[in-house]
Protein backbone atom coordinates (compact mmCIF):
# COMPACT_ATOMS: atom_id res chain seq x y z
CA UNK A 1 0.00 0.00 0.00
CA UNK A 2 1.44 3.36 -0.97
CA UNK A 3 2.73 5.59 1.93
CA UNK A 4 0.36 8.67 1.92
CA UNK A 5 1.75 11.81 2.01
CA UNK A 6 1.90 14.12 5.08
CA UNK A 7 0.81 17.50 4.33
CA UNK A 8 2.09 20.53 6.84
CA UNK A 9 -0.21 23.71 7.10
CA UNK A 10 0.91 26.79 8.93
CA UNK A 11 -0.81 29.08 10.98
CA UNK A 12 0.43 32.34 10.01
CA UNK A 13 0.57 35.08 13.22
CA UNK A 14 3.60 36.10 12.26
CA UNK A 15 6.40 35.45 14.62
CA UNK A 16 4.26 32.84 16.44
CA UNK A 17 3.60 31.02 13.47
CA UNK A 18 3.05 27.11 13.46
CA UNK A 19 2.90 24.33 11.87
CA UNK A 20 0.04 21.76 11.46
CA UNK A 21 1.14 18.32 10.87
CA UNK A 22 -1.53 15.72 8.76
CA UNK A 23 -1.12 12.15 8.19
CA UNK A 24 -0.28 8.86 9.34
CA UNK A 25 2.54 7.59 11.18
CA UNK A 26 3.26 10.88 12.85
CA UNK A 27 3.68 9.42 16.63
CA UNK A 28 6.34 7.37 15.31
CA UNK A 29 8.45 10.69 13.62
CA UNK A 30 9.77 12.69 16.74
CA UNK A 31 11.57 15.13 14.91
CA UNK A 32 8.70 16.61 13.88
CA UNK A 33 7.98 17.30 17.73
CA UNK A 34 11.28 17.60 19.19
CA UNK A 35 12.17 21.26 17.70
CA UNK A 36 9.20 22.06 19.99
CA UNK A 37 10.37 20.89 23.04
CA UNK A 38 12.22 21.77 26.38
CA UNK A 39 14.05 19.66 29.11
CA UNK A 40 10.75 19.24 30.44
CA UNK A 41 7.48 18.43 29.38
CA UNK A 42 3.98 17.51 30.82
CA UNK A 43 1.72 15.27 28.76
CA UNK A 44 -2.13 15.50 30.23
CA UNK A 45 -4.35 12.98 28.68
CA UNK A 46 -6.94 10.88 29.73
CA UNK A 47 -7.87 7.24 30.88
CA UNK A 48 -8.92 6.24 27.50
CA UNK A 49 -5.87 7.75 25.22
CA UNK A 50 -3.13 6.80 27.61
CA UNK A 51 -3.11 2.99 27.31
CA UNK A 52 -3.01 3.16 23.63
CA UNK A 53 -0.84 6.63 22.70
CA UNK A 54 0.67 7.35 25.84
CA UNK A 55 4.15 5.21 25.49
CA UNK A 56 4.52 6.05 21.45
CA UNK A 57 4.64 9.83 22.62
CA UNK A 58 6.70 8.92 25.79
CA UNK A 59 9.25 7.23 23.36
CA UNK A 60 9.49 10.38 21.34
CA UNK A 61 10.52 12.02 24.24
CA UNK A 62 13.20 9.61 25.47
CA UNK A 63 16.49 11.64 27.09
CA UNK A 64 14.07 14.12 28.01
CA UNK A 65 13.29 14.90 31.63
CA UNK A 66 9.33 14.01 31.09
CA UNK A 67 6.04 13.39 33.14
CA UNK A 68 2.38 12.57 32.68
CA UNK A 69 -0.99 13.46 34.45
CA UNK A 70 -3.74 11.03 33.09
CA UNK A 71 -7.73 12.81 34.09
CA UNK A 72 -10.76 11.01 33.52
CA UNK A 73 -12.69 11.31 30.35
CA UNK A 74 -15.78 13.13 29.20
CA UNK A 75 -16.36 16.76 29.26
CA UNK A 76 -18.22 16.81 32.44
CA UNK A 77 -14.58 16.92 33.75
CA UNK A 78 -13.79 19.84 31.51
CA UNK A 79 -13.88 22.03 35.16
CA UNK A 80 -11.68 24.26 37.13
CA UNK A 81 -11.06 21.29 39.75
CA UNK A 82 -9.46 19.12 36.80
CA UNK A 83 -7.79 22.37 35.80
CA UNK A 84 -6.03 22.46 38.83
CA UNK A 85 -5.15 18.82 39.24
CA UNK A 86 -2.54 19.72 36.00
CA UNK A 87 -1.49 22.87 38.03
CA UNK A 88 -0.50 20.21 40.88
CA UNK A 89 1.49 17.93 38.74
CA UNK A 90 3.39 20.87 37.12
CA UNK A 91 4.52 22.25 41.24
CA UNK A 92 4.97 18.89 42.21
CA UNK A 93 7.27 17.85 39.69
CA UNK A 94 8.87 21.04 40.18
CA UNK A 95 8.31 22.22 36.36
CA UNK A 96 9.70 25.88 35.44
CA UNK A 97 8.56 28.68 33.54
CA UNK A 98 10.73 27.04 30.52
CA UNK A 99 8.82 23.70 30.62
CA UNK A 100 6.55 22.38 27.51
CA UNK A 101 2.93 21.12 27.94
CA UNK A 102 1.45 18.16 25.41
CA UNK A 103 -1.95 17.87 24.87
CA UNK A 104 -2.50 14.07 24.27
CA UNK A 105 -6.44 13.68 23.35
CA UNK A 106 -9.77 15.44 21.95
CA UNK A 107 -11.01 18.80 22.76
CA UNK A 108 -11.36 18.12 26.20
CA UNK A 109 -7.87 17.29 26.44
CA UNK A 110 -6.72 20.05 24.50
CA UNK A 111 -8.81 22.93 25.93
CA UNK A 112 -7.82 21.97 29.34
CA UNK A 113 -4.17 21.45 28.63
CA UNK A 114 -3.81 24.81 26.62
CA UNK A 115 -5.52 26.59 29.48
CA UNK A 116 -3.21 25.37 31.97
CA UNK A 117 -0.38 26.11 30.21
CA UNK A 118 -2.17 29.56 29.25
CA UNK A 119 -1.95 29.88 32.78
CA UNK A 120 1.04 28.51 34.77
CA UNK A 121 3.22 31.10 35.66
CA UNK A 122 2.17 33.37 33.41
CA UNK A 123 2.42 31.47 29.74
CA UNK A 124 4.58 28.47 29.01
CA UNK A 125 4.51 26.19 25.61
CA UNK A 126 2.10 24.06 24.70
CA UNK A 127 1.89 20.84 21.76
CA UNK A 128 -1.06 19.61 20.59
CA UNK A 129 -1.21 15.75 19.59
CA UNK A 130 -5.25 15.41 19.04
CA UNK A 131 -6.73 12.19 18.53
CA UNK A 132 -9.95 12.48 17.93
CA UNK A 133 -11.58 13.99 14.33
CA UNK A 134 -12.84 17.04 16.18
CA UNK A 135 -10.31 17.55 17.29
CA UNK A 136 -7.90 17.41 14.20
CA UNK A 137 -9.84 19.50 12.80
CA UNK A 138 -11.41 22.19 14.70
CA UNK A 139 -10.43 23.09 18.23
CA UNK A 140 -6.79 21.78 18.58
CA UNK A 141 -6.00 24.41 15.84
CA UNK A 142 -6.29 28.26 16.92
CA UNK A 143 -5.61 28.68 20.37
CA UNK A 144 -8.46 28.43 21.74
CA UNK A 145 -8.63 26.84 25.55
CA UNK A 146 -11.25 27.07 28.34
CA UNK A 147 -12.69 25.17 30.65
CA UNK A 148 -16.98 24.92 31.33
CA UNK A 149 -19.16 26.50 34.05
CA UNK A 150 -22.26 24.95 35.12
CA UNK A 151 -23.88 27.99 33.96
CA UNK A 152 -22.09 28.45 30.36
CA UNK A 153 -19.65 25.99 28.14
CA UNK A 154 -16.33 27.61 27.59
CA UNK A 155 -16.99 30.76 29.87
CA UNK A 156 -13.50 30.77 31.58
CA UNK A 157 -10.34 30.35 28.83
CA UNK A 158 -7.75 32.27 27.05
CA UNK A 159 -6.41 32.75 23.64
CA UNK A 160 -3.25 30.48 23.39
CA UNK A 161 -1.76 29.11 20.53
CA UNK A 162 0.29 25.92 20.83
CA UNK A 163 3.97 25.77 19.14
CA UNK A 164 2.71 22.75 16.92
CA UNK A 165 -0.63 20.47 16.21
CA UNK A 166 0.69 16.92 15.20
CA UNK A 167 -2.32 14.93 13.85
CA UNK A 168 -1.86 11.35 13.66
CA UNK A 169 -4.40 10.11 11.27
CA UNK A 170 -4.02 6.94 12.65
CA UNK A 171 -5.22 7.51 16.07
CA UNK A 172 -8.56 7.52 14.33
CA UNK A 173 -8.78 3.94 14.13
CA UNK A 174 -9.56 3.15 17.73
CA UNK A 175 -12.20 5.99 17.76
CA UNK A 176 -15.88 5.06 18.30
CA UNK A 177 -18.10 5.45 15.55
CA UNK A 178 -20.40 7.97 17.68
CA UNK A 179 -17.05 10.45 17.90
CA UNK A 180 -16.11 10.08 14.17
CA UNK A 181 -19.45 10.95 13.76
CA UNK A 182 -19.09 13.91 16.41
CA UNK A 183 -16.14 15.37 14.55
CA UNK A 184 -17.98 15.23 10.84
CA UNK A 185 -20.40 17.82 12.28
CA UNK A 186 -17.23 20.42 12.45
CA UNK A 187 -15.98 19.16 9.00
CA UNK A 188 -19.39 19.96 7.70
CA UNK A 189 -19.43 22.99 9.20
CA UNK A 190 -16.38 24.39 6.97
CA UNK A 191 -18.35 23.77 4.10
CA UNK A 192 -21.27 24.78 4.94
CA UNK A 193 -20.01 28.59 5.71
CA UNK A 194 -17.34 29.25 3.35
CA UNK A 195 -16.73 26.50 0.79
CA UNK A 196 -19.28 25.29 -1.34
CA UNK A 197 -17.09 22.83 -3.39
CA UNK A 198 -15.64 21.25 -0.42
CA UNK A 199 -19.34 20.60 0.71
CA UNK A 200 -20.19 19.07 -2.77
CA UNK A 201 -17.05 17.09 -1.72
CA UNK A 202 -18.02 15.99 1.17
CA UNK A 203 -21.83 14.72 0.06
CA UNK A 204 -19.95 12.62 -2.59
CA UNK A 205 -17.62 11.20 -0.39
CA UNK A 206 -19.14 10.82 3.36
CA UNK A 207 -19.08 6.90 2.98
CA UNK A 208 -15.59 6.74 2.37
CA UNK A 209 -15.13 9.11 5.60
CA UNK A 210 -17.60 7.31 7.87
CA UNK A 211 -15.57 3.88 6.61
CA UNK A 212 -12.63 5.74 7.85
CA UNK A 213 -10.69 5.78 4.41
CA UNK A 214 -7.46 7.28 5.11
CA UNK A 215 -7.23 9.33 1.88
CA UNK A 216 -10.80 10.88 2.19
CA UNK A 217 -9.79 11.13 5.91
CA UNK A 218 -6.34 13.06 5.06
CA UNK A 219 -8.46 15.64 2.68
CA UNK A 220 -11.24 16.28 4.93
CA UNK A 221 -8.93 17.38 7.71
CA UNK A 222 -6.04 19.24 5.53
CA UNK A 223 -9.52 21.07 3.77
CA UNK A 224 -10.77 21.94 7.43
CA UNK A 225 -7.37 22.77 9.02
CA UNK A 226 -6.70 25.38 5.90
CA UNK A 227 -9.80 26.99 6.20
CA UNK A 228 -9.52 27.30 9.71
CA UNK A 229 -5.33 28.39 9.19
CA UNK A 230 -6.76 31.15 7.64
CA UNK A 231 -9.20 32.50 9.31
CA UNK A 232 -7.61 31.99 12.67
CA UNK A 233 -4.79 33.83 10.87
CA UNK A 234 -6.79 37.20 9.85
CA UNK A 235 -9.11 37.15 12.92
CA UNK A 236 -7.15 35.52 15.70
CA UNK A 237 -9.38 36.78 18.81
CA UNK A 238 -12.89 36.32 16.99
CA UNK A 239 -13.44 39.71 16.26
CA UNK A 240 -15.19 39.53 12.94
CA UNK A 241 -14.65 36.58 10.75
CA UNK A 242 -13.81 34.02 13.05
CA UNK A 243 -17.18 34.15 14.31
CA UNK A 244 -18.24 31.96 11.53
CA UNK A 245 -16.60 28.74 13.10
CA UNK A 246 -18.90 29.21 15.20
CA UNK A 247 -22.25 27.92 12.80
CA UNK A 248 -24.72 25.82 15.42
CA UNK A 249 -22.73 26.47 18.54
CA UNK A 250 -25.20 29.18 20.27
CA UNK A 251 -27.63 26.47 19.97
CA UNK A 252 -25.55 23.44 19.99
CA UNK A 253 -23.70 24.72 23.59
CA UNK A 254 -27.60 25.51 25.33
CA UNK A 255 -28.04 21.79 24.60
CA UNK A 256 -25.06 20.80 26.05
CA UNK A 257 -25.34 22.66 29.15
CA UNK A 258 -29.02 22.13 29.58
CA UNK A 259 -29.07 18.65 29.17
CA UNK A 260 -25.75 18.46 31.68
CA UNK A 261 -21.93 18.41 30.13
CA UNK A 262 -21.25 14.71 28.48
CA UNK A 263 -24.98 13.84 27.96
CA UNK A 264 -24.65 15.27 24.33
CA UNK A 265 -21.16 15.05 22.76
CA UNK A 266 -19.83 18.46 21.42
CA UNK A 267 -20.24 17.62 17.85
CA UNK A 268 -23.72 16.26 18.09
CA UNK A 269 -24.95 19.36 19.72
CA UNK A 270 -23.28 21.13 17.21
CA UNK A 271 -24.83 19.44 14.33
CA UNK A 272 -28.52 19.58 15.75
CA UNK A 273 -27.56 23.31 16.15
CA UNK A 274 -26.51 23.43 12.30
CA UNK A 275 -30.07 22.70 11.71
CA UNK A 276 -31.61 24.92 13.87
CA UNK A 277 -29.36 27.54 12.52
CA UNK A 278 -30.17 26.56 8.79
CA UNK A 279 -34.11 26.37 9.62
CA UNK A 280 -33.95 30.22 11.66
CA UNK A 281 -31.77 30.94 8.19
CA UNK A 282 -35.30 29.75 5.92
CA UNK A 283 -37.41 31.30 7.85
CA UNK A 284 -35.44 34.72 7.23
CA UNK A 285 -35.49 34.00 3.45
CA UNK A 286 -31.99 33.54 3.22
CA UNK A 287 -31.90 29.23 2.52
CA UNK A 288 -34.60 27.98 0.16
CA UNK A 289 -36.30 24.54 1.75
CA UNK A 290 -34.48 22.45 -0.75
CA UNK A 291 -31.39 23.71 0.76
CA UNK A 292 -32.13 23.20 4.62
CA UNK A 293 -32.79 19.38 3.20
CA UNK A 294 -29.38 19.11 1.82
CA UNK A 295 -28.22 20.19 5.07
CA UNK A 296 -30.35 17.56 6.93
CA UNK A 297 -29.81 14.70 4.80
CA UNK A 298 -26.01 15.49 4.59
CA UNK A 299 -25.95 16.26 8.75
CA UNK A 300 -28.28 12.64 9.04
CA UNK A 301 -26.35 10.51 6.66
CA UNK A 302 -23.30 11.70 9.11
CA UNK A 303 -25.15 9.43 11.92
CA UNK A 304 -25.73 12.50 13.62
CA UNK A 305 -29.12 14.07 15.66
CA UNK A 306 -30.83 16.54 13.92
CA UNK A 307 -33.58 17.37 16.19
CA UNK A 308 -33.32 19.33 19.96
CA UNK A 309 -33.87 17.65 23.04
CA UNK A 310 -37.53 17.97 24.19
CA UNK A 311 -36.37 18.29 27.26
CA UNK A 312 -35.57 21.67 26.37
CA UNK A 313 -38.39 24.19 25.68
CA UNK A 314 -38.06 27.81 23.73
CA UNK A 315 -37.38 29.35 27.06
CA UNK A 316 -35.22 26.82 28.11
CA UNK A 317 -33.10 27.69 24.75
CA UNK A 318 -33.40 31.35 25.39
CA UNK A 319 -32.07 31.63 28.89
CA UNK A 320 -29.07 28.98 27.92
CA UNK A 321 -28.29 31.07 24.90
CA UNK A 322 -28.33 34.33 27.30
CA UNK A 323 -24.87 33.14 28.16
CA UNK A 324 -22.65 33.07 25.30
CA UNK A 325 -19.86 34.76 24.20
CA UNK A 326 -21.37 36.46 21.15
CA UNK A 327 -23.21 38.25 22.92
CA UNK A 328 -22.46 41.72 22.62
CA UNK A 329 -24.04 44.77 24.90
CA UNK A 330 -26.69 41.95 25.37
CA UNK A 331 -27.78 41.54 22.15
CA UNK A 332 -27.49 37.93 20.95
CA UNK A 333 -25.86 37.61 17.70
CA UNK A 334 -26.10 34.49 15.54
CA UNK A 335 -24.06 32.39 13.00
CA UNK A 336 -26.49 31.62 9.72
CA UNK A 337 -26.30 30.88 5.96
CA UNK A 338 -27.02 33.46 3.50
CA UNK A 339 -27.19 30.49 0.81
CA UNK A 340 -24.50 27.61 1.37
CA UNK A 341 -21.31 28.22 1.14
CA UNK A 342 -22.18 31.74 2.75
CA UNK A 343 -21.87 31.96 6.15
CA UNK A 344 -23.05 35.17 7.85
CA UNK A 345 -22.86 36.84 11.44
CA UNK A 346 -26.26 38.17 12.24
CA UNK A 347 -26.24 40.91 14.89
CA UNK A 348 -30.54 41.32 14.74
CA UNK A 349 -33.08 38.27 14.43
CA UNK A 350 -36.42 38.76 14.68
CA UNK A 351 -37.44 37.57 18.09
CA UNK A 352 -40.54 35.81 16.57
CA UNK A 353 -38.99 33.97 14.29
CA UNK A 354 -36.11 32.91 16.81
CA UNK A 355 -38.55 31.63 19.29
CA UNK A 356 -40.26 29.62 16.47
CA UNK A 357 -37.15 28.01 15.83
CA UNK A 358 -36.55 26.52 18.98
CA UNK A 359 -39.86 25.15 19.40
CA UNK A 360 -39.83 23.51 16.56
CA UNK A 361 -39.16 19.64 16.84
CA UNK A 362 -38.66 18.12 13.33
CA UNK A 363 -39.24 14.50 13.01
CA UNK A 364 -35.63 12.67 12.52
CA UNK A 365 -34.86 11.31 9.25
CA UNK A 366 -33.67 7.70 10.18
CA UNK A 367 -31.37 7.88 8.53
């Protein structure tokens, strides 16, 4: 079997500018990691990564002074206490200001790992080695890092952009189906608000991702790390553009904190948010119904939810989404589709037509 290539991206912010490594076989190439590394390094993962990455990344380090603090797994530990439990095995290992921080994991991983090394005395470098297809592709690229509050997802973070994202292709082998299918909701997502033909793309060729081809694999996430590259790289702290990444999230994060963090994995949330986003979007004139049913057949072939929780009720929705970062001098502001392909903030909705939305509970597709 031929050897695929392994693409590298860059994130260009100028004298902090990284690279992003794609492909297979990367946990076994150190040198790509060890110009990014000091005497010391930290590797936080979690219960399920370490048994199966944790040595191949703990060879790469070998004649390094290294250590490792494994945290359980699910985003309900996404918290200040777990925060702190990587603050404790940084003092009592004695690391300094000069030591290096690897993320080994998903999102979870990553956002906690990039916050803590956001924060330990005062800023010190940070790797990212994601395994999971969300990760790859969305949030271990462009700094950002948080950790949740029972009251709001991602309330308490900081922008902080690691030294170098290595993504091992392989690691997606051992991932469950439901995750692969978690992390095709962000891939969608790239498509859906800025690139039409990669969308086309992806409707052609969604069985050869969800069978975990490497080559489709490979081009979805070098297709979503460039568009996000870029973006990241002419909006770093989401002050215009980079809003756009965030399509479903204001609807998808009220369903992850309402229904209680872990319930509803990020990407599913996310995806049942695309929807609501692309049904608020036909109601405003903007997507034709034809076109919210390419979304919905694409989002359900994907294996992913496309309806809200009934659990949670228009108010519900309201109060959740009350507590978001785009909101701006209280005004909630939206990510929706001005056709696909077009992504667009939206700083006014019509109340009425918001609150229609989120009552609505479309039948799922069965897909």
């Amino acid at each position: 079997m031929p050897t695929l290539l392994t693409p590298t991206l860059h994130v260009e912010l100028g004298d902090r500018r990284y690279p992003i490594h794609i492909g297979p076989g990367l946990l076994n190439q150190p040198e790509r990691l060890r110009p990014h590394l000091s005497q010391q390094t930290l590797i936080v993962t979690n219960t399920t990564v370490a048994p199966l990455y944790l040595n191949q990344v703990q060879a790469m380090l070998a004649g390094l002074r290294h250590e490792a603090v494994i945290l359980p797994d699910g985003e309900q530990y996404k918290t200040l206490e777990t925060l702190n439990t990587v603050f404790t095995a940084l003092l009592t290992h004695r690391f300094d200001r000069h030591c290096t921080i690897i993320a080994l994991g998903g999102g979870v991983i990553g956002d906690l790992a990039g916050f803590a090394a956001a924060c330990y005395q005062r800023g010190v470098a940070f790797i990212q080695i994601p395994t999971t297809l969300l990760a790859q592709v969305d949030s271990s690229v462009g700094g950002k890092t948080a950790v949740n509050h029972p009251l709001g997802k991602n309330m308490i973070g900081a922008f902080y952009q690691p030294l170098c994202v290595l993504a091992d292709t392989d690691t997606l082998s051992t991932l469950p189906d439901r995750e692969l299918s978690a992390g095709l909701a962000e891939v969608i997502k790239y498509g859906l608000i800025r690139d039409l033909p990669f969308l086309e793309w992806l409707e052609a060729n969604l069985g050869a991702l969800l069978a975990r081809d490497a080559g489709a694999l490979s081009t979805a996430i070098e297709r979503s790390c460039r568009a996000k590259a870029n973006i990241v790289a002419a909006d770093e702290r989401e002050t215009g553009e980079r809003a756009l990444l965030n399509l479903g999230h204001t609807f998808g994060h009220a369903i992850e904190t309402g229904m209680g963090y872990g319930q509803w994995l990020h990407g599913e949330a996310v995806a049942t948010g695309t929807i609501m986003a692309a049904e608020l979007s036909a109601r405003l004139g903007w997507l034709t119904g034809a076109e919210v049913a390419r979304v919905r057949n694409l989002l359900d072939r994907a294996r992913l939810p496309l309806s809200p929780p009934p659990a949670l009720t228009a108010d519900d929705f309201l109060r959740l989404m009350a507590v978001d970062k785009k909101v701006k001098g209280g005004q909630l502001r939206l990510i929706l589709l001005r056709g696909l392909g077009n992504g667009v903030i939206a700083d006014t909705v019509d109340p009425r037509l918001l609150r229609e939305t989120l009552a609505t509970r479309p039948p799922a597709m069965g897909g």
